[in-house]
N, C-alpha and C. Protein backbone atom coordinates (compact mmCIF):
# COMPACT_ATOMS: atom_id res chain seq x y z
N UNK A 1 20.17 -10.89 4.20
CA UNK A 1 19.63 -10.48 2.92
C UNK A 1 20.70 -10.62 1.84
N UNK A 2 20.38 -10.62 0.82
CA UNK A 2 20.99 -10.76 -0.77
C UNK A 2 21.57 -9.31 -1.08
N UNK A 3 22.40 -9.25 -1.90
CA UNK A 3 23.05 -8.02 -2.41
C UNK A 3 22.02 -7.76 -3.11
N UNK A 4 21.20 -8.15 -4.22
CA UNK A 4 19.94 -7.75 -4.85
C UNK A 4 18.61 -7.41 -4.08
N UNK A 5 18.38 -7.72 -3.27
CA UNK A 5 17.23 -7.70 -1.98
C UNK A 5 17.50 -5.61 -1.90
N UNK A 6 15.72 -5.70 -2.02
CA UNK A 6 15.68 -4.42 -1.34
C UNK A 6 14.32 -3.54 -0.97
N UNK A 7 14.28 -4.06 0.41
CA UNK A 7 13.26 -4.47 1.33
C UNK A 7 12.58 -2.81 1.53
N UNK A 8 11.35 -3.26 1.47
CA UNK A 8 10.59 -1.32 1.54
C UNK A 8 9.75 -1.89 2.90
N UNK A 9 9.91 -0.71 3.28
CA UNK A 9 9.22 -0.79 5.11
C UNK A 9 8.96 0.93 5.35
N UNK A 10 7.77 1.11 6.04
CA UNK A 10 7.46 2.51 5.97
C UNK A 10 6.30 1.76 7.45
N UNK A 11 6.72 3.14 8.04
CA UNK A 11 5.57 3.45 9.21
C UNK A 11 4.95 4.50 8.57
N UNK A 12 3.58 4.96 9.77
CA UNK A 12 2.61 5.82 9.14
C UNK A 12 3.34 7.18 10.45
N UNK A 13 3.36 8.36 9.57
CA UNK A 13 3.65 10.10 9.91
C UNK A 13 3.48 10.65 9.54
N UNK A 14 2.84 11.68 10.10
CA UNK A 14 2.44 13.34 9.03
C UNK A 14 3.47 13.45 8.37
N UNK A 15 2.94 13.87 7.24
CA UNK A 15 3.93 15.29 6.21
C UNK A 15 3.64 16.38 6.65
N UNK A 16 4.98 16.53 6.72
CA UNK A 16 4.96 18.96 6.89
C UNK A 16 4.27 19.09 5.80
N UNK A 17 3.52 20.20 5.64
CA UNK A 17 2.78 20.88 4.97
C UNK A 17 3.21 20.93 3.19
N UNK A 18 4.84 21.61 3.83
CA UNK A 18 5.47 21.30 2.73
C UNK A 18 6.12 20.20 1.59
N UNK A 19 6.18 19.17 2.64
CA UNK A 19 6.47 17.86 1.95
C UNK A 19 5.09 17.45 0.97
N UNK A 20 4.16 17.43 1.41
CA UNK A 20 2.50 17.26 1.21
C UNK A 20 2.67 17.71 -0.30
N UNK A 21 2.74 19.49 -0.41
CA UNK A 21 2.36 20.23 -1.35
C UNK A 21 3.48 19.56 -2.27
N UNK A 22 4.66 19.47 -2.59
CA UNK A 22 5.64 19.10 -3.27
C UNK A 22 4.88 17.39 -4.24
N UNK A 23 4.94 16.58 -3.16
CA UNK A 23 4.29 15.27 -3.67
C UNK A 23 3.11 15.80 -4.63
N UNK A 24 2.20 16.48 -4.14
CA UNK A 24 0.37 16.08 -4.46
C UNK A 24 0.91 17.52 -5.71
N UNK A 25 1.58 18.38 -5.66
CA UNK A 25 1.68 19.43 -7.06
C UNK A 25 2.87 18.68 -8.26
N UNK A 26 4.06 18.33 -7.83
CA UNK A 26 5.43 17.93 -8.29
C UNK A 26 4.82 16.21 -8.70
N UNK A 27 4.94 15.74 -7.87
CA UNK A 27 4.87 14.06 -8.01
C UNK A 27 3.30 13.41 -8.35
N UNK A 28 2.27 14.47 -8.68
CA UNK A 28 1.21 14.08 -8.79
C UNK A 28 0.17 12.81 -7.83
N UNK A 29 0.80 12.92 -6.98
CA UNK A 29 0.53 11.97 -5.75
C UNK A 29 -0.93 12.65 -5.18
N UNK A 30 -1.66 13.13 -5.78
CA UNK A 30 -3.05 13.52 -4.93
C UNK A 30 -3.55 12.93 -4.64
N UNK A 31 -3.54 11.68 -4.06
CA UNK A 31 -4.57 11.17 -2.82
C UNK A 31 -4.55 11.53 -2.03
N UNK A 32 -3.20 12.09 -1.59
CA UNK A 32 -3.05 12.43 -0.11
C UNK A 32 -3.25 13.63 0.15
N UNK A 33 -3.85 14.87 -0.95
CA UNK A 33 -4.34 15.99 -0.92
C UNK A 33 -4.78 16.29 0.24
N UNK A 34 -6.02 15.76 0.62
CA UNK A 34 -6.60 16.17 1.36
C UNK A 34 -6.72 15.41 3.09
N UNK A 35 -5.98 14.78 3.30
CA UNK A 35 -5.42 13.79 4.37
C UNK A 35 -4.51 14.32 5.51
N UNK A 36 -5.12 14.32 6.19
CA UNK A 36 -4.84 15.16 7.91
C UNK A 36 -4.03 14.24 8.26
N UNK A 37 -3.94 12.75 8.22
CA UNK A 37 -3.20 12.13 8.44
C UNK A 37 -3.19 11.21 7.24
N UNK A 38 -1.84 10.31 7.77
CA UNK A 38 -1.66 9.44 6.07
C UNK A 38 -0.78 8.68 6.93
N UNK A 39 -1.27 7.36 6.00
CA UNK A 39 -0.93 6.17 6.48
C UNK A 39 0.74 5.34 5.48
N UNK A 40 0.71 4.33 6.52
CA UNK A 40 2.71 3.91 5.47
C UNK A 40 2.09 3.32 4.37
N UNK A 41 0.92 2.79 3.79
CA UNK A 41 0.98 2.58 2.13
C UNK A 41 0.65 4.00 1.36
N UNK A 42 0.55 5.05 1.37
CA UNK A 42 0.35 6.37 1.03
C UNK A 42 1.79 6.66 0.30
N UNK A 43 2.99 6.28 1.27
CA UNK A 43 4.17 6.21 0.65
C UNK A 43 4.80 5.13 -0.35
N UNK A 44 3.95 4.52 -0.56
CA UNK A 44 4.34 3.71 -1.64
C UNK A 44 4.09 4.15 -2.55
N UNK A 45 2.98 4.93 -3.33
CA UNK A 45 3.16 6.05 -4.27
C UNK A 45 4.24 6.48 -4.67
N UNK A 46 5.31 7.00 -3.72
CA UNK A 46 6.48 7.73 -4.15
C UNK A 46 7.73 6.97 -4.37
N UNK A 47 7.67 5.30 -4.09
CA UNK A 47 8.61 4.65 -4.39
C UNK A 47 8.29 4.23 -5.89
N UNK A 48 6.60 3.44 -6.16
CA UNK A 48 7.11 3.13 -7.50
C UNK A 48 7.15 4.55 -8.47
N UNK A 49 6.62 5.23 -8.03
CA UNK A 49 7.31 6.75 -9.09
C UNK A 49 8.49 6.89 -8.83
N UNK A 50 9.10 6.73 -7.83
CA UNK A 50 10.90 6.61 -8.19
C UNK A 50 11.21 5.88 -8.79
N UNK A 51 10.92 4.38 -8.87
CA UNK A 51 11.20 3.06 -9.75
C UNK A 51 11.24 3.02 -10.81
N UNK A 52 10.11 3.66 -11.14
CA UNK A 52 9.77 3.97 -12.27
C UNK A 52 10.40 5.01 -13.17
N UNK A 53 10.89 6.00 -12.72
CA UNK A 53 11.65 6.99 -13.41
C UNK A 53 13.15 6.44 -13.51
N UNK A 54 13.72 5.56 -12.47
CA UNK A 54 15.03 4.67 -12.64
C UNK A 54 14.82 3.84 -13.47
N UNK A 55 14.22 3.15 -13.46
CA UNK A 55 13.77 2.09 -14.67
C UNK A 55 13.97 2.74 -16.21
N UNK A 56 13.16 4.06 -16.36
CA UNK A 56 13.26 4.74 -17.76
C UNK A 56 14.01 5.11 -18.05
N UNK A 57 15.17 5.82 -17.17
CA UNK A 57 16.33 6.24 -17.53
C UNK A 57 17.23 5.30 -17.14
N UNK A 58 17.12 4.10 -17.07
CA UNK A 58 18.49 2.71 -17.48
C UNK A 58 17.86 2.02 -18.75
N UNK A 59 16.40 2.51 -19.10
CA UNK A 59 15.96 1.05 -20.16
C UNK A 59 15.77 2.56 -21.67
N UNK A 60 14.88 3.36 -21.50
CA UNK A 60 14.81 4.23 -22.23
C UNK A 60 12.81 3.79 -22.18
N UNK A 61 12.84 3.08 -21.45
CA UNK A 61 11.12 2.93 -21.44
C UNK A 61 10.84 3.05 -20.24
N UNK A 62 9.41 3.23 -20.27
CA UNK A 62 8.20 3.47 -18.85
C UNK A 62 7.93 2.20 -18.23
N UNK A 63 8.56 1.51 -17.44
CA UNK A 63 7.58 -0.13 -17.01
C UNK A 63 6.30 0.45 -16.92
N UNK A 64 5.29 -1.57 -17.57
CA UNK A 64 3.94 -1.20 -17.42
C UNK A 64 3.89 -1.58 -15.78
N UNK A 65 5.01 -1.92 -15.33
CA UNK A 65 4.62 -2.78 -14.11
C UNK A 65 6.00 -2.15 -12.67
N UNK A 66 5.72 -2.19 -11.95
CA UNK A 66 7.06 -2.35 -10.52
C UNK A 66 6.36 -2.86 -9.98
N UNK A 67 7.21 -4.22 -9.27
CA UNK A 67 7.24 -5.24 -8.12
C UNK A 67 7.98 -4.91 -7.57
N UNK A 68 7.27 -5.09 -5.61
CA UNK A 68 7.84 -4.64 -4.84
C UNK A 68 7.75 -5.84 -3.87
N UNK A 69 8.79 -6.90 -4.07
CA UNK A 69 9.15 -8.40 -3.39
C UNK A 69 8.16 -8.45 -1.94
N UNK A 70 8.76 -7.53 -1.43
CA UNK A 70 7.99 -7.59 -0.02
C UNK A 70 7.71 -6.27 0.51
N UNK A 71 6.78 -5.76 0.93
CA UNK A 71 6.19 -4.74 2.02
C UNK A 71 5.76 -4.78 3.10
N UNK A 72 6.77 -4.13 4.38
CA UNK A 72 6.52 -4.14 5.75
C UNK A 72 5.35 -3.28 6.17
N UNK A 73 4.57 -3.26 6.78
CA UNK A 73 3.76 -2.39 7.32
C UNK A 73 3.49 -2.20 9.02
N UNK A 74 3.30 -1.61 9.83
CA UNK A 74 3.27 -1.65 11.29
C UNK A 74 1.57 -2.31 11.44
N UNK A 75 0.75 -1.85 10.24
CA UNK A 75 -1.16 -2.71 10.84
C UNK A 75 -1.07 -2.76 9.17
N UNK A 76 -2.37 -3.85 9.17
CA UNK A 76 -2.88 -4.09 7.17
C UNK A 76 -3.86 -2.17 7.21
N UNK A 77 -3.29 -2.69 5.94
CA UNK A 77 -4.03 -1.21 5.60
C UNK A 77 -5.51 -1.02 5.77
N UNK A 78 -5.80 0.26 6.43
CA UNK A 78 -7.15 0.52 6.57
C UNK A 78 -8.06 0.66 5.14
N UNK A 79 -9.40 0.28 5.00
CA UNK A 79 -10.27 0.39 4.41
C UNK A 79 -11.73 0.64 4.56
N UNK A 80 -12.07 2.04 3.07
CA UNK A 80 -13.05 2.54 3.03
C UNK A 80 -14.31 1.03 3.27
N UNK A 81 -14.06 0.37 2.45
CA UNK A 81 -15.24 -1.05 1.57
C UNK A 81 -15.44 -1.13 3.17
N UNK A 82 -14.43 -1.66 3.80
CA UNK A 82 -14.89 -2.34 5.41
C UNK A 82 -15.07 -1.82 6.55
N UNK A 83 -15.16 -0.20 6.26
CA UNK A 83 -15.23 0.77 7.30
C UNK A 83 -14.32 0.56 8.30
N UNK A 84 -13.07 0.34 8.35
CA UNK A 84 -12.04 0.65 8.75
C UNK A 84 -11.10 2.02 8.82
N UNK A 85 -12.11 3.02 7.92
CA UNK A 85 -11.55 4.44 8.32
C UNK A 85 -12.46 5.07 7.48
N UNK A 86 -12.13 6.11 7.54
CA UNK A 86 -13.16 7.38 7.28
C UNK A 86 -12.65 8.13 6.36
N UNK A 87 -11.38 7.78 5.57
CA UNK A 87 -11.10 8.75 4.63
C UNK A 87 -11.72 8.62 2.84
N UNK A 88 -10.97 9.30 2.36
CA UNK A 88 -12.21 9.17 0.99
C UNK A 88 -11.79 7.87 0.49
N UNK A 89 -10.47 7.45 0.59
CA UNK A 89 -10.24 6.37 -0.24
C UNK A 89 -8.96 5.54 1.20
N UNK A 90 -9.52 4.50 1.28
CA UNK A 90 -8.60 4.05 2.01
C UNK A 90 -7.49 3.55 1.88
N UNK A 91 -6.24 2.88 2.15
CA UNK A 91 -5.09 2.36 1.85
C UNK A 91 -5.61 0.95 0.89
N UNK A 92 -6.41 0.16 1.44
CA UNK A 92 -6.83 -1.15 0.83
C UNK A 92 -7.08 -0.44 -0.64
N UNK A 93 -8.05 0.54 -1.01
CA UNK A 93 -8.43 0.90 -2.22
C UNK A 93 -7.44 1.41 -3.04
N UNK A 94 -6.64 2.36 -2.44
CA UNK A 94 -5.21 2.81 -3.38
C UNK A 94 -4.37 1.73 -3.87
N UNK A 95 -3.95 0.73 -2.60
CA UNK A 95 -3.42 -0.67 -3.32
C UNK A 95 -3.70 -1.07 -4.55
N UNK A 96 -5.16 -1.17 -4.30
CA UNK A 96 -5.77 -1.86 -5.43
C UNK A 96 -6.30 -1.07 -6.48
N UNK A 97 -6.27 0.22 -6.51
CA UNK A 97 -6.22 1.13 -7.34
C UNK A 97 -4.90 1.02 -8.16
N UNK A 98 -4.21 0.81 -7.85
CA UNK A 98 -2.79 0.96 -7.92
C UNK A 98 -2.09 -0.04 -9.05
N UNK A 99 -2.60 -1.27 -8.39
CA UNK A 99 -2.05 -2.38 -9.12
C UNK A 99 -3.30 -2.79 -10.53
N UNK A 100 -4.71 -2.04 -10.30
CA UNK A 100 -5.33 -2.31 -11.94
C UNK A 100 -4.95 -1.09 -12.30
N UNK A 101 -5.40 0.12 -12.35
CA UNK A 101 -5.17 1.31 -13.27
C UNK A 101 -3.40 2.00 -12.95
N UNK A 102 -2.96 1.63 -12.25
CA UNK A 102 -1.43 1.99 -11.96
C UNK A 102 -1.37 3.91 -11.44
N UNK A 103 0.10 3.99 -10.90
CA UNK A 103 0.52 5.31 -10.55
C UNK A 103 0.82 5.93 -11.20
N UNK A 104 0.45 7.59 -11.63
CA UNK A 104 0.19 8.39 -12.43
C UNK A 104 2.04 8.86 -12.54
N UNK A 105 2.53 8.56 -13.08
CA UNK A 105 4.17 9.41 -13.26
C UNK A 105 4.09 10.00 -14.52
N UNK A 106 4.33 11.35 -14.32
CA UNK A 106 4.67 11.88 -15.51
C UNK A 106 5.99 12.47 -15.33
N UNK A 107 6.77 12.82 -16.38
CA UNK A 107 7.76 13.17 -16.78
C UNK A 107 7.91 15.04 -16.65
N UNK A 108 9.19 14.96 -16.89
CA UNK A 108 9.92 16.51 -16.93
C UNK A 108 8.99 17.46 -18.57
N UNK A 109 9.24 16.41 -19.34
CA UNK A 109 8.71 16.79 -20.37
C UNK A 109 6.69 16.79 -20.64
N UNK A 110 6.04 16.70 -19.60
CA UNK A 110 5.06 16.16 -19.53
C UNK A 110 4.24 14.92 -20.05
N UNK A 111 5.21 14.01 -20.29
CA UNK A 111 4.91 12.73 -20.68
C UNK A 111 3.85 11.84 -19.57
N UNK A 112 2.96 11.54 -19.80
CA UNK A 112 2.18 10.67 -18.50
C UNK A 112 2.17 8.89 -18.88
N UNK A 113 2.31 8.49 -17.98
CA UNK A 113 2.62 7.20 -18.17
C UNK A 113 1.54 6.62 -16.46
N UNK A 114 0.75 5.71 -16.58
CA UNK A 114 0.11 4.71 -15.49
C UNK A 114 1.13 3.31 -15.00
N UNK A 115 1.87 3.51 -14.10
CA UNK A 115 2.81 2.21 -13.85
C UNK A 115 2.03 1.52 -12.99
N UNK A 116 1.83 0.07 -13.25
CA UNK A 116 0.95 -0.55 -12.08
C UNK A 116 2.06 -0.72 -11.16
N UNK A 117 1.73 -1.46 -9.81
CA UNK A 117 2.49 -1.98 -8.64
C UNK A 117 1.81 -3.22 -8.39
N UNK A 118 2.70 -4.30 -7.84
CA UNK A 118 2.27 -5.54 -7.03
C UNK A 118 3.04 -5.44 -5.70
N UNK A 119 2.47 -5.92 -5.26
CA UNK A 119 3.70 -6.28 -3.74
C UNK A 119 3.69 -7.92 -3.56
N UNK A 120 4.50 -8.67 -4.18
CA UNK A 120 4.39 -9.90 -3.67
C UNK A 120 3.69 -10.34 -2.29
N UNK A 121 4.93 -9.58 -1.30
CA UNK A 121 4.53 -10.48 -0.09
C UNK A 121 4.11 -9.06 0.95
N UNK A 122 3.08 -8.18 1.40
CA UNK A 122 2.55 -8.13 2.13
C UNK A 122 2.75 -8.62 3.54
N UNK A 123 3.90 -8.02 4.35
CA UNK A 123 4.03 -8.06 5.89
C UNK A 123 3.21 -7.09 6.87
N UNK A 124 2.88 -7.79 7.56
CA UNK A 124 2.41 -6.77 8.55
C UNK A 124 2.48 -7.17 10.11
N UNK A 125 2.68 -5.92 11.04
CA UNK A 125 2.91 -6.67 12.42
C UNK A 125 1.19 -7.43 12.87
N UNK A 126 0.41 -6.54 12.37
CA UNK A 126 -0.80 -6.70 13.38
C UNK A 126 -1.92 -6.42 12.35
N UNK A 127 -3.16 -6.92 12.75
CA UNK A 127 -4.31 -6.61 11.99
C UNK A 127 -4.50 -4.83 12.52
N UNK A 128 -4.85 -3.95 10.98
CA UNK A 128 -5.61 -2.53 11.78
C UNK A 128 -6.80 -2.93 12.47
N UNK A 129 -6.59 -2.11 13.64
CA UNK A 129 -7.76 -1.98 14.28
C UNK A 129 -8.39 -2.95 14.50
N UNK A 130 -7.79 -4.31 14.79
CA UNK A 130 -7.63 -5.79 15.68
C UNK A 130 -8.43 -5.97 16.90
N UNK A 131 -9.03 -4.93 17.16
CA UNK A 131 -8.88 -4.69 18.97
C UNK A 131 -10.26 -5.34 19.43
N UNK A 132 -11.58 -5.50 17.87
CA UNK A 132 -12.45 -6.31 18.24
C UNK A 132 -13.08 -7.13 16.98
N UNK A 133 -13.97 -7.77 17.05
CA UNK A 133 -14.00 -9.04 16.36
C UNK A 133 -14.14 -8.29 15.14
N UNK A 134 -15.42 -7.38 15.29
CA UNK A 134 -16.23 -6.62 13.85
C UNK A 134 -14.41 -5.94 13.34
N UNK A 135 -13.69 -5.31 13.85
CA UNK A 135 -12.87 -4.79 13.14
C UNK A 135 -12.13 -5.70 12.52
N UNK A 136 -11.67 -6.53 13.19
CA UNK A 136 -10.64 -7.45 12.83
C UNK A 136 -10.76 -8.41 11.57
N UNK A 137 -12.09 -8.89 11.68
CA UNK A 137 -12.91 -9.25 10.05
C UNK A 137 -13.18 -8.64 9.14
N UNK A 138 -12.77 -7.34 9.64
CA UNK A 138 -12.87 -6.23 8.03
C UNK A 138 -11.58 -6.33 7.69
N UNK A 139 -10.70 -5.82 8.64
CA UNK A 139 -9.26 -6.02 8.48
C UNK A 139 -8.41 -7.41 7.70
N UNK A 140 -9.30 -8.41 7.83
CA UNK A 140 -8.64 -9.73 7.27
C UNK A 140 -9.68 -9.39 6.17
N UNK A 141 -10.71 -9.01 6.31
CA UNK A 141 -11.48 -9.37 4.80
C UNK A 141 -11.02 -8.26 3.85
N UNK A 142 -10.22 -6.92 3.85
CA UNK A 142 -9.65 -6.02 3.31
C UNK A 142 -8.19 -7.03 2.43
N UNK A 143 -7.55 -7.75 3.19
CA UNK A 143 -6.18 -8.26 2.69
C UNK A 143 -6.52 -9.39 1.74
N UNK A 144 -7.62 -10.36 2.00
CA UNK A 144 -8.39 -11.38 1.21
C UNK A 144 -8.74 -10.21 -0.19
N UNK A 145 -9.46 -9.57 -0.15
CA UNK A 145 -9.55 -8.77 -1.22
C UNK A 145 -8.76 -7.91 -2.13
N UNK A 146 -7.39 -7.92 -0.69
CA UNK A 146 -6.19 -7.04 -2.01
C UNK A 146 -5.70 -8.17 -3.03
N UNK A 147 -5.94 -9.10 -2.04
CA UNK A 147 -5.02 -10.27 -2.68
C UNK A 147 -5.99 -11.05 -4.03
N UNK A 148 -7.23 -11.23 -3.72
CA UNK A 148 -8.18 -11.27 -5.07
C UNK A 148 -7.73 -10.46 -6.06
N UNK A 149 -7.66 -9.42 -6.05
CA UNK A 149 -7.51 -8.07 -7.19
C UNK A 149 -6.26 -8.27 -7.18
N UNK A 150 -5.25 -9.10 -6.66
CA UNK A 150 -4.04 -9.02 -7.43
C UNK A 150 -3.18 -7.54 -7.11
N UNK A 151 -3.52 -6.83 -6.04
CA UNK A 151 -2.47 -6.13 -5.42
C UNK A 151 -1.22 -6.63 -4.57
N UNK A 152 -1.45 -7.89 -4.29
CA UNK A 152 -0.48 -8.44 -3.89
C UNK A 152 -0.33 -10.15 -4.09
N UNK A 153 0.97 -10.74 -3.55
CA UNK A 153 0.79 -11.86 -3.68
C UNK A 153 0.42 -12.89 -3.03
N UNK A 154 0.57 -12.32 -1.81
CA UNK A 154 0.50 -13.37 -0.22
C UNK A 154 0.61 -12.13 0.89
N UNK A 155 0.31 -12.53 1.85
CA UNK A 155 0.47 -12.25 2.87
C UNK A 155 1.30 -12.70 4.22
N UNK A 156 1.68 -12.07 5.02
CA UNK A 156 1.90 -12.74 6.31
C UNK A 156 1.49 -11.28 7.81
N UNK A 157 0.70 -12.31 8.52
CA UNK A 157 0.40 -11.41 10.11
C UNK A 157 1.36 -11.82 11.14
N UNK A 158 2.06 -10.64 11.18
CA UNK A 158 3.53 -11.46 12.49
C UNK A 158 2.36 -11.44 14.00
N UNK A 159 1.95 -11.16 14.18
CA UNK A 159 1.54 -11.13 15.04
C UNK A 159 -0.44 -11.36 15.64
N UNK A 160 -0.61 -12.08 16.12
CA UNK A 160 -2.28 -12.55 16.14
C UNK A 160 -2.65 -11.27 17.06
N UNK A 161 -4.43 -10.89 16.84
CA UNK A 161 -5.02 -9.46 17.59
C UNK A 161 -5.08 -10.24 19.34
N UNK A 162 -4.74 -9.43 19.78
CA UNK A 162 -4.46 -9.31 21.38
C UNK A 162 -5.38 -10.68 21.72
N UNK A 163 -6.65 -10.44 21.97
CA UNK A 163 -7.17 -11.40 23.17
C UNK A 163 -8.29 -12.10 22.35
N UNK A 164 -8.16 -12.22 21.02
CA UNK A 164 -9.38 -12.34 20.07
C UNK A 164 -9.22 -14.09 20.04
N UNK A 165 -10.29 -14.84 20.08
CA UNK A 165 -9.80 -16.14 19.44
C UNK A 165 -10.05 -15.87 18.16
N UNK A 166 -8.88 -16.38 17.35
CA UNK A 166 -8.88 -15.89 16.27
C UNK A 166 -9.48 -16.76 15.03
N UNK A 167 -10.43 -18.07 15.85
CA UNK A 167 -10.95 -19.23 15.10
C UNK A 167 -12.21 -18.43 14.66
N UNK A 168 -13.02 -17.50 15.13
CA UNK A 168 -13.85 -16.42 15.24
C UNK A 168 -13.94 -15.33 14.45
N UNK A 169 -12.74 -15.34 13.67
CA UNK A 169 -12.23 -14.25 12.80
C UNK A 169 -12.44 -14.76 11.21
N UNK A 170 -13.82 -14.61 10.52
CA UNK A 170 -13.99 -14.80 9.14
C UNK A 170 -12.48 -14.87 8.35
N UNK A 171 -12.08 -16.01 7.51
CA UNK A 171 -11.22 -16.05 6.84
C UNK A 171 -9.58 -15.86 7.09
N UNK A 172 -9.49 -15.64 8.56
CA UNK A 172 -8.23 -15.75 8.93
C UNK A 172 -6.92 -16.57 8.68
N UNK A 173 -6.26 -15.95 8.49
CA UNK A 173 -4.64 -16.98 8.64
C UNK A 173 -3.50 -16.22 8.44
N UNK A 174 -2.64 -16.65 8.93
CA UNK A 174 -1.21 -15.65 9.53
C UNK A 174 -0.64 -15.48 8.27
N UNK A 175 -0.54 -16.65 7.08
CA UNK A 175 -0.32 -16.41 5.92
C UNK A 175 -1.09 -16.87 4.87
N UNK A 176 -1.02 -16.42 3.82
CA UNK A 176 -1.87 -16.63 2.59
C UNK A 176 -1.46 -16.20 0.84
């Protein structure tokens, strides 16, 4: 890597109770309010609100924007649209929530500011929930769609779903 390079990678883990309340009261991060579990794009919330507050205090302004070169993920993010999970808003939708109306940061002084996010490049080891055809075509048709809406720039799947032929898989490809 480059001395400028600086690679964001997050697995998915509960928050203590307390970490939870701090984000969703302090950092205005309420999506994850109500989330028994939470997934590694959930934490991307709290990077571009860090970015974003570094950014203002080296420039004296709010970016309308943080790019985030590349994002590791352990599966593509689950989604509500493709029934890939059951929560109110899935990872695919926050993405893309994210990058048109942006992350809510407000200030010490109560200043509110919407910073969008992109992620160029979108890594991931494995399709979510890969394990059969119907999932696996939501799962690729979730990343086709972040990438329409401009939540990200490309993609790459390190890894193809276990035993699937994957010629079978609507719109597939390892990169895009």
């Amino acid at each position: 890597m480059e001395d400028d390079d600086e690679p964001v990678s997050h697995s998915s883990i509960k928050f203590s109770k307390k970490s939870k309340k701090h984000l969703v009261e302090f950092a205005d991060i309420d999506h994850i309010q109500d989330e028994e579990n939470t997934h590694a794009e959930d934490k991307l919330a709290v990077v571009i609100h860090q970015r974003a507050i570094e950014i203002y205090y080296k420039t004296g302004e709010m970016p309308a924007l943080v790019e985030i070169p590349e994002f590791f993920v352990s599966a593509s993010p689950c989604s509500k649209t493709f029934g890939t999970t059951k929560k109110a808003s899935g990872c695919t939708e926050n993405l893309i929530a994210w990058a048109i109306k942006g992350v809510l940061v407000r200030s010490e002084d109560e200043c509110e500011s919407y910073v969008k996010m992109r992620i160029g490049k979108l890594i991931v080891n494995k399709l979510y929930k890969g394990n059969t055809y119907e999932d696996a075509a939501s799962s690729m048709a979730a990343i086709i769609l972040m990438k329409a809406k401009k939540a990200i720039g490309g993609w790459e799947i390190q890894n193809d779903p276990g035993k699937l032929d994957v010629s079978k898989i609507p719109g597939y490809k390892r990169k895009g």
